[in-house]
N, C-alpha and C. Protein backbone atom coordinates (compact mmCIF):
# COMPACT_ATOMS: atom_id res chain seq x y z
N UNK A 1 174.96 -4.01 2.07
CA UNK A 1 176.01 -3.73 1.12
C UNK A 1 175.52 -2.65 0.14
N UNK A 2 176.54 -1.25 -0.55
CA UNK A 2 175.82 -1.01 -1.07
C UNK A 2 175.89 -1.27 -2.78
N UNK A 3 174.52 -0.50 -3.15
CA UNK A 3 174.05 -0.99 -3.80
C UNK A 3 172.94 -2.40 -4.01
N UNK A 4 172.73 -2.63 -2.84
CA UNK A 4 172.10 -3.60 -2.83
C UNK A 4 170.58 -3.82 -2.44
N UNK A 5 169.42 -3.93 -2.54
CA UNK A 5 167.87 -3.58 -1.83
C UNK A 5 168.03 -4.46 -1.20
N UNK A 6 167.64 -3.21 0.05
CA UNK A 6 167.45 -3.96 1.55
C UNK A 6 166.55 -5.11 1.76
N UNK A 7 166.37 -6.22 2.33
CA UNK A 7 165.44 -6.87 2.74
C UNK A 7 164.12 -6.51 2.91
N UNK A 8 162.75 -6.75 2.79
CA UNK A 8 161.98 -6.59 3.53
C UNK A 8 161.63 -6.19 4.77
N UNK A 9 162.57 -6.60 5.55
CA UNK A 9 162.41 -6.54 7.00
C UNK A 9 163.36 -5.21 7.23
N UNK A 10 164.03 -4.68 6.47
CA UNK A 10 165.11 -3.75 6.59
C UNK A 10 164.47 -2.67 5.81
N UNK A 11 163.43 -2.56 5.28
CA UNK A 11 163.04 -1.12 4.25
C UNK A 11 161.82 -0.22 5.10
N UNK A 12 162.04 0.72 4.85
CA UNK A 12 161.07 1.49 5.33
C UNK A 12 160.41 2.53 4.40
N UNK A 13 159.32 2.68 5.24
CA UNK A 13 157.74 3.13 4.59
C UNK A 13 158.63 4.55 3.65
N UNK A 14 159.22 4.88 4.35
CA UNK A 14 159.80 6.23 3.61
C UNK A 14 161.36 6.33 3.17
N UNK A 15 161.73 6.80 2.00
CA UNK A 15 162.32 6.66 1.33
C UNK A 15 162.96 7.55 0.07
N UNK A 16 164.07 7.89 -0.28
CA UNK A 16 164.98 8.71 -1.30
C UNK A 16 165.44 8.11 -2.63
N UNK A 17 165.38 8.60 -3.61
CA UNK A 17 165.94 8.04 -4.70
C UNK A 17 166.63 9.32 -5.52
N UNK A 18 167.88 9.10 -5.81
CA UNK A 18 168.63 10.46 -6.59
C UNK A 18 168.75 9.27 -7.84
N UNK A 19 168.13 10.57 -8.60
CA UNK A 19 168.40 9.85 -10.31
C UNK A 19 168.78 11.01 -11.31
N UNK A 20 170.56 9.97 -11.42
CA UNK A 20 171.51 11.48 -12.16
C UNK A 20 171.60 12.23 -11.16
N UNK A 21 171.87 13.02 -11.60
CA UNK A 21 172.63 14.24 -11.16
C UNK A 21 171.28 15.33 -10.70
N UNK A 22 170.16 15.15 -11.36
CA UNK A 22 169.27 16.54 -11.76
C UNK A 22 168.47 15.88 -10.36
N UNK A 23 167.46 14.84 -9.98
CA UNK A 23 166.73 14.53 -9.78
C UNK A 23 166.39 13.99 -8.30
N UNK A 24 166.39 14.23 -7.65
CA UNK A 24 165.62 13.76 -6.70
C UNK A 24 164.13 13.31 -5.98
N UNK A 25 164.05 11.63 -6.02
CA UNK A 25 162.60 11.30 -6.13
C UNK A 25 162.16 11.08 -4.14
N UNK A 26 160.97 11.65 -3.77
CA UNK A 26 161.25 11.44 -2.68
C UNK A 26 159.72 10.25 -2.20
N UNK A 27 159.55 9.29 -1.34
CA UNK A 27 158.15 8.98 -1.19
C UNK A 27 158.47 8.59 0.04
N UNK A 28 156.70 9.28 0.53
CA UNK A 28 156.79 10.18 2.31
C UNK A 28 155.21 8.58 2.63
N UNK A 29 155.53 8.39 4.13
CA UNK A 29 154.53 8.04 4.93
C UNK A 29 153.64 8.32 5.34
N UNK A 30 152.10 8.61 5.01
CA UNK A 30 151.68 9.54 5.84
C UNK A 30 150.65 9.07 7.17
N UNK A 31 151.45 8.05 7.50
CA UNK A 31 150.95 7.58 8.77
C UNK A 31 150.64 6.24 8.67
N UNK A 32 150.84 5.23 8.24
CA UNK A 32 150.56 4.20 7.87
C UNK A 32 151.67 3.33 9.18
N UNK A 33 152.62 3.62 8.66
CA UNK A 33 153.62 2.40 9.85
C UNK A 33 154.74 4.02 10.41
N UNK A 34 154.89 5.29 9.88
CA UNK A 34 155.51 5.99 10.54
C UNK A 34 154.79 7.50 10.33
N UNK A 35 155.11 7.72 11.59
CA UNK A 35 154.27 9.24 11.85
C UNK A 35 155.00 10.60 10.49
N UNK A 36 154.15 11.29 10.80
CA UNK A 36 154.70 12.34 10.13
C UNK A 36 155.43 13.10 10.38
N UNK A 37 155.43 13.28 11.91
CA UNK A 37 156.61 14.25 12.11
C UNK A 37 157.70 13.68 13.01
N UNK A 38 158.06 13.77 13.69
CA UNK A 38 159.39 13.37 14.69
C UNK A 38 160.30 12.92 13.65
N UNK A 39 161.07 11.38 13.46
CA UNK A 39 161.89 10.80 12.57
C UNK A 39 161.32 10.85 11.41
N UNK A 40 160.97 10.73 10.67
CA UNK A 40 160.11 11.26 9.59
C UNK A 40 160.32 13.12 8.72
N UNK A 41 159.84 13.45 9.68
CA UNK A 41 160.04 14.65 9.19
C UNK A 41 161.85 14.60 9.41
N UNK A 42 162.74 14.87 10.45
CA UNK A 42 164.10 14.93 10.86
C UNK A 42 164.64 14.48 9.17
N UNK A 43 164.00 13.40 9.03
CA UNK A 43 164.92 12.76 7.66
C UNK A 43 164.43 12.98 6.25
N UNK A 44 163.09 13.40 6.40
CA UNK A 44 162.90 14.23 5.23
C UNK A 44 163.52 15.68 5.16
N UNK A 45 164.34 16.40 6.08
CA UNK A 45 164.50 17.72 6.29
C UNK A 45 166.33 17.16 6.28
N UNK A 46 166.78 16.62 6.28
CA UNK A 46 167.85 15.66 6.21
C UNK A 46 168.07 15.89 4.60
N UNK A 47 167.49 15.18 4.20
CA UNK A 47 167.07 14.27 2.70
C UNK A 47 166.97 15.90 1.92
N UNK A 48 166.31 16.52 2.03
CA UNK A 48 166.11 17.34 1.47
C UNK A 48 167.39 18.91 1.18
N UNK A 49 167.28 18.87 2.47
CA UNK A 49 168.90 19.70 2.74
C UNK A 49 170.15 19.62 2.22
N UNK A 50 170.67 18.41 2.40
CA UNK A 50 171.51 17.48 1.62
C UNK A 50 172.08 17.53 0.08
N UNK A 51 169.97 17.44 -0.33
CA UNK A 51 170.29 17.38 -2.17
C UNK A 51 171.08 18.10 -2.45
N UNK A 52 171.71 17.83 -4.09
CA UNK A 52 172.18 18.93 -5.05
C UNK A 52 171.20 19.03 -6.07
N UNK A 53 170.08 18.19 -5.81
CA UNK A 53 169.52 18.17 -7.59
C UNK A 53 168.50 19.17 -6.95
N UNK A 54 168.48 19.89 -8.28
CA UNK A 54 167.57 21.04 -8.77
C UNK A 54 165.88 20.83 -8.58
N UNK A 55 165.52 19.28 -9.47
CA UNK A 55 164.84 18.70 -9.28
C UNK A 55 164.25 17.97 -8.18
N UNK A 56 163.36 18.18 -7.61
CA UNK A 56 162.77 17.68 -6.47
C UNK A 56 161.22 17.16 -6.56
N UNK A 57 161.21 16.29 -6.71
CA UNK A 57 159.78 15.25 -6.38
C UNK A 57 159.52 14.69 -5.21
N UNK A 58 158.61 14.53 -4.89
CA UNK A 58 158.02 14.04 -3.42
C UNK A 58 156.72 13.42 -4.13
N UNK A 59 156.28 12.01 -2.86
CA UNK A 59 154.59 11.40 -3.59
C UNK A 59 154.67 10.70 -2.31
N UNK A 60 153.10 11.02 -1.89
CA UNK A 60 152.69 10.53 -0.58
C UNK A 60 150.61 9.93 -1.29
N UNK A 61 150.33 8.88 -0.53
CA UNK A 61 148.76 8.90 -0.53
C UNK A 61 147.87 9.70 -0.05
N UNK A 62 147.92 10.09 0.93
CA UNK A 62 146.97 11.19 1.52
C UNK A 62 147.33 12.48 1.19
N UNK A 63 146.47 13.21 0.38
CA UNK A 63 146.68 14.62 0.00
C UNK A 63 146.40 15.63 0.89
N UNK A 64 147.33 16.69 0.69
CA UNK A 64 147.49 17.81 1.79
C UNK A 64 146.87 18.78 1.26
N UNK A 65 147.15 19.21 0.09
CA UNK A 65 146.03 20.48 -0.70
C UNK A 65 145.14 19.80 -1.45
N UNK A 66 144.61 18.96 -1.29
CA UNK A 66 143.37 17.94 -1.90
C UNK A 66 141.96 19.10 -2.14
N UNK A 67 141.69 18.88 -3.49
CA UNK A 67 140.78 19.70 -4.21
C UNK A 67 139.42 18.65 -3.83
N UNK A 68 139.71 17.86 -3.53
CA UNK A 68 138.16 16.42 -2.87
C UNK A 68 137.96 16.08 -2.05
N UNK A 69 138.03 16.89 -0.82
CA UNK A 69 138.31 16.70 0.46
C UNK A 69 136.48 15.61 1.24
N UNK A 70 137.14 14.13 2.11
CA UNK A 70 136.36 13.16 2.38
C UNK A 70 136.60 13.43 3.79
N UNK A 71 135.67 13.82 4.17
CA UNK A 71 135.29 14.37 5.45
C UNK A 71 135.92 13.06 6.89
N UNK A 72 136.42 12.53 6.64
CA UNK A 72 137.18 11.47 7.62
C UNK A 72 138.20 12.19 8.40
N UNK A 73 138.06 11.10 9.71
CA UNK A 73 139.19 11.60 10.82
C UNK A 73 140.57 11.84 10.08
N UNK A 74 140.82 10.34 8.90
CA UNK A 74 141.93 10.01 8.53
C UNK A 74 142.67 11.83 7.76
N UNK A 75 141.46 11.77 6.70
CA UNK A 75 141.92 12.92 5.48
C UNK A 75 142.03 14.06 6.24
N UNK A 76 141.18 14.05 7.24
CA UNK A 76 141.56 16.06 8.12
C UNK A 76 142.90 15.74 8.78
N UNK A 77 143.51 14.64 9.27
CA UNK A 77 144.73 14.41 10.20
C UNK A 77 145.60 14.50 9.12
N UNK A 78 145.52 14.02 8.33
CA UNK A 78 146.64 13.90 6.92
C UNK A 78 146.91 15.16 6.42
N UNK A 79 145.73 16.32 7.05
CA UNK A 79 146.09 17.79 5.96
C UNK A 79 146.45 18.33 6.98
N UNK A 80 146.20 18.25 8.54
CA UNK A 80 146.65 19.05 9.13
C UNK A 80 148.17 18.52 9.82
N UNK A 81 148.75 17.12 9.61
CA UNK A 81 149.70 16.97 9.66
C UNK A 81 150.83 17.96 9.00
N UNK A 82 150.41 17.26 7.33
CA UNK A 82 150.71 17.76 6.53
C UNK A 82 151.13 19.47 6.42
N UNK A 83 150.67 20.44 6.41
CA UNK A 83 150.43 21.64 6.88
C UNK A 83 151.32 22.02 7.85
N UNK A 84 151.79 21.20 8.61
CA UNK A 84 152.33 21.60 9.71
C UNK A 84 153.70 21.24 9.83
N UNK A 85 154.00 19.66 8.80
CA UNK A 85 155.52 19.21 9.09
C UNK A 85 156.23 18.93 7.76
N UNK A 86 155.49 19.07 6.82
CA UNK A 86 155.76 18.50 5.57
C UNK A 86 156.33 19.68 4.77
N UNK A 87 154.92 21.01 4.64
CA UNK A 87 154.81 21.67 3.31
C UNK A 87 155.74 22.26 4.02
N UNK A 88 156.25 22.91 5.33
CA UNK A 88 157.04 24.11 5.13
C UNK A 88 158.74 23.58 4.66
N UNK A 89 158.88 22.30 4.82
CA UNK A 89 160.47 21.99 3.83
C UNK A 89 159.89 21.99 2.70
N UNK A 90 159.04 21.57 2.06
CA UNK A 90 158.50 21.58 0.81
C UNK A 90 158.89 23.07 0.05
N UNK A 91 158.38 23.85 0.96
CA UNK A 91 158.72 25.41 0.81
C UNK A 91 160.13 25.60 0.82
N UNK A 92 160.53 25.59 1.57
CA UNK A 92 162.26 25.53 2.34
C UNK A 92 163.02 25.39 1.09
N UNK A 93 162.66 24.20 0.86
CA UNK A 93 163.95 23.19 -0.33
C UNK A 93 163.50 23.00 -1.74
N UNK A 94 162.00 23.94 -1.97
CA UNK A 94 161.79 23.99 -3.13
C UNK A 94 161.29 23.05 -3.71
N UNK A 95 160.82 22.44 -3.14
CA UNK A 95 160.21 20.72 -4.34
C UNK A 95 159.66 21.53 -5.11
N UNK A 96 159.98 20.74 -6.63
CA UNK A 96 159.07 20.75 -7.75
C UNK A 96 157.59 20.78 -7.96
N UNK A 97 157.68 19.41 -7.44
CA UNK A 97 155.96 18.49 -7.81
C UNK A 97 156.02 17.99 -6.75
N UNK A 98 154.53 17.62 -6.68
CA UNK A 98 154.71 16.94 -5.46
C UNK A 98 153.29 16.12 -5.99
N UNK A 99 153.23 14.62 -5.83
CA UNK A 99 151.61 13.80 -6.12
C UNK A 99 151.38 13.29 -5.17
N UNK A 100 150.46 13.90 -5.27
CA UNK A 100 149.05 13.21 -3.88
C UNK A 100 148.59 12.65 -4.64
N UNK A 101 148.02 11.42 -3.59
CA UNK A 101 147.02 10.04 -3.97
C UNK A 101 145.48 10.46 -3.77
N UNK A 102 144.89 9.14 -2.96
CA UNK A 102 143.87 8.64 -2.28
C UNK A 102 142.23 8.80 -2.48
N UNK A 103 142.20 9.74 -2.82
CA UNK A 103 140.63 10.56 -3.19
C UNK A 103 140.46 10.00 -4.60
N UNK A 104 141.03 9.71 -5.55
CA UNK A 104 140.75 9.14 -6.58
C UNK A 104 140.46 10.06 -7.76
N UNK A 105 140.45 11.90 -7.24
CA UNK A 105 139.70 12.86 -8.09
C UNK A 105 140.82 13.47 -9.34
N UNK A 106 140.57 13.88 -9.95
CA UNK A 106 141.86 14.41 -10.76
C UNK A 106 142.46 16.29 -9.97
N UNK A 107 143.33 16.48 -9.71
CA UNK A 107 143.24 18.08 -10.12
C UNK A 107 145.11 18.10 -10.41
N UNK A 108 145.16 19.52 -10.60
CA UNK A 108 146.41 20.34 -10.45
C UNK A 108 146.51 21.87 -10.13
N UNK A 109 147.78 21.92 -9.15
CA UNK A 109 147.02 22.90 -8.64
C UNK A 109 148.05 23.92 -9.01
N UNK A 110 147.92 25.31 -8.92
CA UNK A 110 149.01 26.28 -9.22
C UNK A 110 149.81 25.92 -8.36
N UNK A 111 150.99 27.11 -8.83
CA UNK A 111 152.33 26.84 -7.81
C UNK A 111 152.15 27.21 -5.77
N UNK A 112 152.52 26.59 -5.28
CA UNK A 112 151.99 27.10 -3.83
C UNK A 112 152.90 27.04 -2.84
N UNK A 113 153.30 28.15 -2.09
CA UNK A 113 153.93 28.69 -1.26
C UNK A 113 153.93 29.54 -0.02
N UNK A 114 153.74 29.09 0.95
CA UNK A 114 153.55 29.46 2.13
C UNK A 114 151.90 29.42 2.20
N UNK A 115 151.11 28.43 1.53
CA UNK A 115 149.75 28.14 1.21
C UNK A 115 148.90 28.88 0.66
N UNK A 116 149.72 29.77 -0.24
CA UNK A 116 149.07 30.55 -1.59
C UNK A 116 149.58 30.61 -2.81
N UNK A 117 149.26 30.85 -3.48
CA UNK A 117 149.92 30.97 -4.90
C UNK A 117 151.06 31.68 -4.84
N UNK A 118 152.09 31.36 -5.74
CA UNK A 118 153.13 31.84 -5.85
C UNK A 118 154.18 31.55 -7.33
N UNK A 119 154.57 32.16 -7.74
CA UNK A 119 154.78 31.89 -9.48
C UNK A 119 156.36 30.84 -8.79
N UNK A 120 156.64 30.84 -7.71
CA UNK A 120 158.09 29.90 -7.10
C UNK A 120 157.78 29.06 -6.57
N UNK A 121 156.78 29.01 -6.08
CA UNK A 121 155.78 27.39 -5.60
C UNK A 121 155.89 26.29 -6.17
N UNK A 122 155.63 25.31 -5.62
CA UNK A 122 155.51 23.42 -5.97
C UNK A 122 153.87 23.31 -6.52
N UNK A 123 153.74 22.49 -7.42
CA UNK A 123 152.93 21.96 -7.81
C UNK A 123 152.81 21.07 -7.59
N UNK A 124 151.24 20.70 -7.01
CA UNK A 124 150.97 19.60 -6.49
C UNK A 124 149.63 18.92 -7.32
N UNK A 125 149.90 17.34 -7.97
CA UNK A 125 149.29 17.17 -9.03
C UNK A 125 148.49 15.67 -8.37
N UNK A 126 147.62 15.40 -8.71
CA UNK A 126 146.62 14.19 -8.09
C UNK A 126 145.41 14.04 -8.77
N UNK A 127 144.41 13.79 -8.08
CA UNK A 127 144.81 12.91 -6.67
C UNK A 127 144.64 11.32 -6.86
N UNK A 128 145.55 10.96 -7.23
CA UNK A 128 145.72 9.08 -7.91
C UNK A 128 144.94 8.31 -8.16
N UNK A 129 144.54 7.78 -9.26
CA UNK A 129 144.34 6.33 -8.62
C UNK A 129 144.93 5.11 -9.83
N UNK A 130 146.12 5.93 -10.83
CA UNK A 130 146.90 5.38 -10.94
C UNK A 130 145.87 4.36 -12.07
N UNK A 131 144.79 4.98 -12.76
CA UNK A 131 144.38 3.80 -13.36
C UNK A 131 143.38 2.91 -13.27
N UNK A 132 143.60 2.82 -12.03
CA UNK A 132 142.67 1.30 -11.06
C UNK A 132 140.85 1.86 -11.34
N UNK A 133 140.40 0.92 -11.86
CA UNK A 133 138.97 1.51 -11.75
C UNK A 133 137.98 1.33 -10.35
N UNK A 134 137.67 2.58 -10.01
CA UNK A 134 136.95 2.78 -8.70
C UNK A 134 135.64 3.86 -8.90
N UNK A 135 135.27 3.43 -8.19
CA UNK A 135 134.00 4.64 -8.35
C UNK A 135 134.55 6.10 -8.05
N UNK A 136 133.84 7.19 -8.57
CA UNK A 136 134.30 8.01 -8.55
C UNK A 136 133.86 8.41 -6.84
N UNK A 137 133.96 9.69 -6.47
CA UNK A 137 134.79 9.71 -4.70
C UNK A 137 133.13 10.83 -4.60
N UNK A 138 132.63 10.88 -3.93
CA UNK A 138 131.37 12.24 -3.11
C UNK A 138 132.92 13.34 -3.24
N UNK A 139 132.51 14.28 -3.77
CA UNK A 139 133.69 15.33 -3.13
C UNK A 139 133.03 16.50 -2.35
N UNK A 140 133.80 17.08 -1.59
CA UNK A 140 133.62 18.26 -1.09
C UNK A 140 134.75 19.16 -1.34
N UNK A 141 134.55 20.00 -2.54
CA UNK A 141 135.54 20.99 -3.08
C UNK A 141 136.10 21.93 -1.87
N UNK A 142 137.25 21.52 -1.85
CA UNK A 142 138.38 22.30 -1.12
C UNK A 142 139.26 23.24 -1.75
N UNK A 143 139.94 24.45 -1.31
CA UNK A 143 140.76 25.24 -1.79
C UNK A 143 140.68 25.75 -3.84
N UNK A 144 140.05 25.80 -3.62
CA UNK A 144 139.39 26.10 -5.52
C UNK A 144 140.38 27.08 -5.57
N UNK A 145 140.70 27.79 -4.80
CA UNK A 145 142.05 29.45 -5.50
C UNK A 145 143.21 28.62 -5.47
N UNK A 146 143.73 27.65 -5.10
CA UNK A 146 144.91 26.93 -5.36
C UNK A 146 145.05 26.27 -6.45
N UNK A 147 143.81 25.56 -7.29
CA UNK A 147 143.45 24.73 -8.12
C UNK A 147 143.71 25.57 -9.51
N UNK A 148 144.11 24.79 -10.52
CA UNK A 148 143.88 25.36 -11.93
C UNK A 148 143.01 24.37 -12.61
N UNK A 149 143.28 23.13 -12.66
CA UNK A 149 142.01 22.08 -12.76
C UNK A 149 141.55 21.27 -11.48
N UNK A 150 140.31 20.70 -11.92
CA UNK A 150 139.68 20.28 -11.01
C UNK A 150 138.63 18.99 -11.40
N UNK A 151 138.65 17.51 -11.22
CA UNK A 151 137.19 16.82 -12.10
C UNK A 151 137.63 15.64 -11.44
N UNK A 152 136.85 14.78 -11.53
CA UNK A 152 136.47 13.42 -11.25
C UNK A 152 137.12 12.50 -12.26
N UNK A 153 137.66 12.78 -12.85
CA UNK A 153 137.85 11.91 -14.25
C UNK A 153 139.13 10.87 -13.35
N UNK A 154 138.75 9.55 -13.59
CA UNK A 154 139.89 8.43 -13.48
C UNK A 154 141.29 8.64 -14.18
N UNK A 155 142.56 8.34 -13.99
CA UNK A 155 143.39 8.68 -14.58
C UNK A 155 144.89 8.98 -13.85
N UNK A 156 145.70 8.88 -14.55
CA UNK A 156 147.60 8.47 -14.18
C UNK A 156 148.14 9.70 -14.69
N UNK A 157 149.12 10.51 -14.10
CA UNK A 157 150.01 11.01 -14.88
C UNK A 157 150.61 10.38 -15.55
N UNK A 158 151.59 10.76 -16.31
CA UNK A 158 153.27 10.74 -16.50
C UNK A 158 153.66 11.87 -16.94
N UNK A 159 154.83 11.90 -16.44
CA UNK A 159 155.76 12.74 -16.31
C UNK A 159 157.06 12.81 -17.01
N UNK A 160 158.05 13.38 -18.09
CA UNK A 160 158.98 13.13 -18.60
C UNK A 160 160.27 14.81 -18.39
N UNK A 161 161.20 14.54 -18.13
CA UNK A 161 161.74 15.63 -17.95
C UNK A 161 162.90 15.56 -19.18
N UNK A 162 162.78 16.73 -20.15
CA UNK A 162 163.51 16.76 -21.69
C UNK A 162 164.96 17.70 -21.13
N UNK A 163 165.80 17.31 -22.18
CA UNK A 163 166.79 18.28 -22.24
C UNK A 163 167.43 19.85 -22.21
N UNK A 164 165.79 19.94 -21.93
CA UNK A 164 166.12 21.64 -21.69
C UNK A 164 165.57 22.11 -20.01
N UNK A 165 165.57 20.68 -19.84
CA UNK A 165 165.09 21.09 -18.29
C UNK A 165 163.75 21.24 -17.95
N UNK A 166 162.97 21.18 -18.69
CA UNK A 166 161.09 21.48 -18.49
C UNK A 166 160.76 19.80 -18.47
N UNK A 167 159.83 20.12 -17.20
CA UNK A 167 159.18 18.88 -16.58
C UNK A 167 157.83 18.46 -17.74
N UNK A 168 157.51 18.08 -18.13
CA UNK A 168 155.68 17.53 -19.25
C UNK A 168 155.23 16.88 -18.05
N UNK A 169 154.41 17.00 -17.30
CA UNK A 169 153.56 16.52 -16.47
C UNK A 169 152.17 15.91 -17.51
N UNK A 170 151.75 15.05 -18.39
CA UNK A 170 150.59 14.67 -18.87
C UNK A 170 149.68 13.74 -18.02
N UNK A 171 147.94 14.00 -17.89
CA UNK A 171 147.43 13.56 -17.20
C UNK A 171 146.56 12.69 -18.56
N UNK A 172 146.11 11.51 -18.23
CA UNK A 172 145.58 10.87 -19.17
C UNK A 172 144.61 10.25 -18.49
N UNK A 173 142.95 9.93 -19.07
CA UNK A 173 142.27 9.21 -18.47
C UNK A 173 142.32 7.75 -18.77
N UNK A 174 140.99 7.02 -18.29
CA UNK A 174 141.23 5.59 -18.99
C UNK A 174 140.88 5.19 -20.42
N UNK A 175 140.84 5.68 -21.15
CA UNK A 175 140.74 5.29 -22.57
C UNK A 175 141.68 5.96 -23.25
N UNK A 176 142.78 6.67 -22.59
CA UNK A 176 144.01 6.64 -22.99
C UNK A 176 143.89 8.71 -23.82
N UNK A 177 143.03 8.69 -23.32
CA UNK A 177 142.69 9.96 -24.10
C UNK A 177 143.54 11.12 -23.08
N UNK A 178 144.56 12.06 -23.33
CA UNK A 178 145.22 13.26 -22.45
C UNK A 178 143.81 14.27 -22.05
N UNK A 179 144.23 14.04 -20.57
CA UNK A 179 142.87 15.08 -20.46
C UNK A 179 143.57 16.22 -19.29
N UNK A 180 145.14 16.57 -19.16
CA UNK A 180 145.49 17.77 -19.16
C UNK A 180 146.83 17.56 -19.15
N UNK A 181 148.23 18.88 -19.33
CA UNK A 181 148.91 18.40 -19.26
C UNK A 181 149.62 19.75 -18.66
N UNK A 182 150.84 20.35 -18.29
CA UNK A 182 151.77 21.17 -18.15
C UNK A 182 152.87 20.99 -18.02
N UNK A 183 153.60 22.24 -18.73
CA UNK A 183 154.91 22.01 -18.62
C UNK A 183 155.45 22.85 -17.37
N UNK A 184 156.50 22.50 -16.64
CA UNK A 184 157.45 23.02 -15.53
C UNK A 184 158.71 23.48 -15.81
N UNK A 185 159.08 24.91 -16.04
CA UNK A 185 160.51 24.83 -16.09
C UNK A 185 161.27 24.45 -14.90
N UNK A 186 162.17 24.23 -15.28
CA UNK A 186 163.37 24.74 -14.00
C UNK A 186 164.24 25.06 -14.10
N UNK A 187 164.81 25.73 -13.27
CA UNK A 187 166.23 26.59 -13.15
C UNK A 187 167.17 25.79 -12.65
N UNK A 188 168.03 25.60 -13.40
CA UNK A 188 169.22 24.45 -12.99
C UNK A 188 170.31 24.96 -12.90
């Protein structure tokens, strides 16, 4: 019925949320119970096409431009998935932001488009851990010309989008202290 959350047994790993008029929230699988590309991609390229909102968010765990790259089968399959079925609607349809998880490292990266900088590019902000205290991750620095920050520091965004249309992306560590922040316009 709608309006109603599906069952358990009826929800899936991936998923759309339009909030208002401006906003579209999107959160992607990246291999866990559905692949990345075939149905997956079809309905993220669906989903995306579709919108009217200006605004476009996407948030997956495994990072695709990951500034901490963990030398696993998992994290190289996740970027080269990624890379291949994800970023170019990403490109296509303009997402905003986009948050990567999993590595636990902090960064943000400039705007990126067709996998370089680009002042019309998505920003992609990470890499999660949402808080949770974990040891910090071995990194192996990846893509540094995409990056504007880069550190180990534990720590959550939030995000607030004001009345004039500019996104506040604030990154905060665990003692509550802001340890970066940017603003996003957008063209609405």
């Amino acid at each position: 019925e709608a309006g109603q959350v599906p069952s358990l047994a009826a929800r899936r790993t991936y998923f759309a949320h339009s909030i208002g008029e401006k906003l579209l929230f999107v959160s992607l699988d990246v291999g866990y119970e559905a692949t990345m590309e075939a149905d997956q991609k079809k309905w993220l390229e669906e989903t995306l096409s579709a919108s009217t909102s200006k605004i476009k968010m996407v948030q997956y765990h495994g990072p695709i431009f990951t500034a901490c790259r963990q030398d696993s089968f998992w994290d190289l399959t996740v970027i080269e998935k990624g890379l291949e079925h994800w970023v170019p609607l990403f490109d296509k349809y303009n997402v905003t932001v986009v948050f990567e998880n999993h590595t636990h490292a902090f960064k943000r990266s400039k705007k990126i488009k067709n996998g370089v900088f680009d002042p019309n590019g998505t920003i992609y902000l990470g890499e999660g851990n949402w808080g949770v205290e974990k040891p910090n991750p071995i990194c192996n620095p990846l893509n540094a010309e995409l990056h504007d920050k880069v550190s180990l520091a534990q720590h959550l965004w939030v995000v607030t989008i004001n009345d004039s249309n500019i996104i506040q992306a604030k990154a905060f560590n665990n003692d509550g202290e802001m340890i970066d922040e940017v603003s996003i316009p957008v063209n609405l």
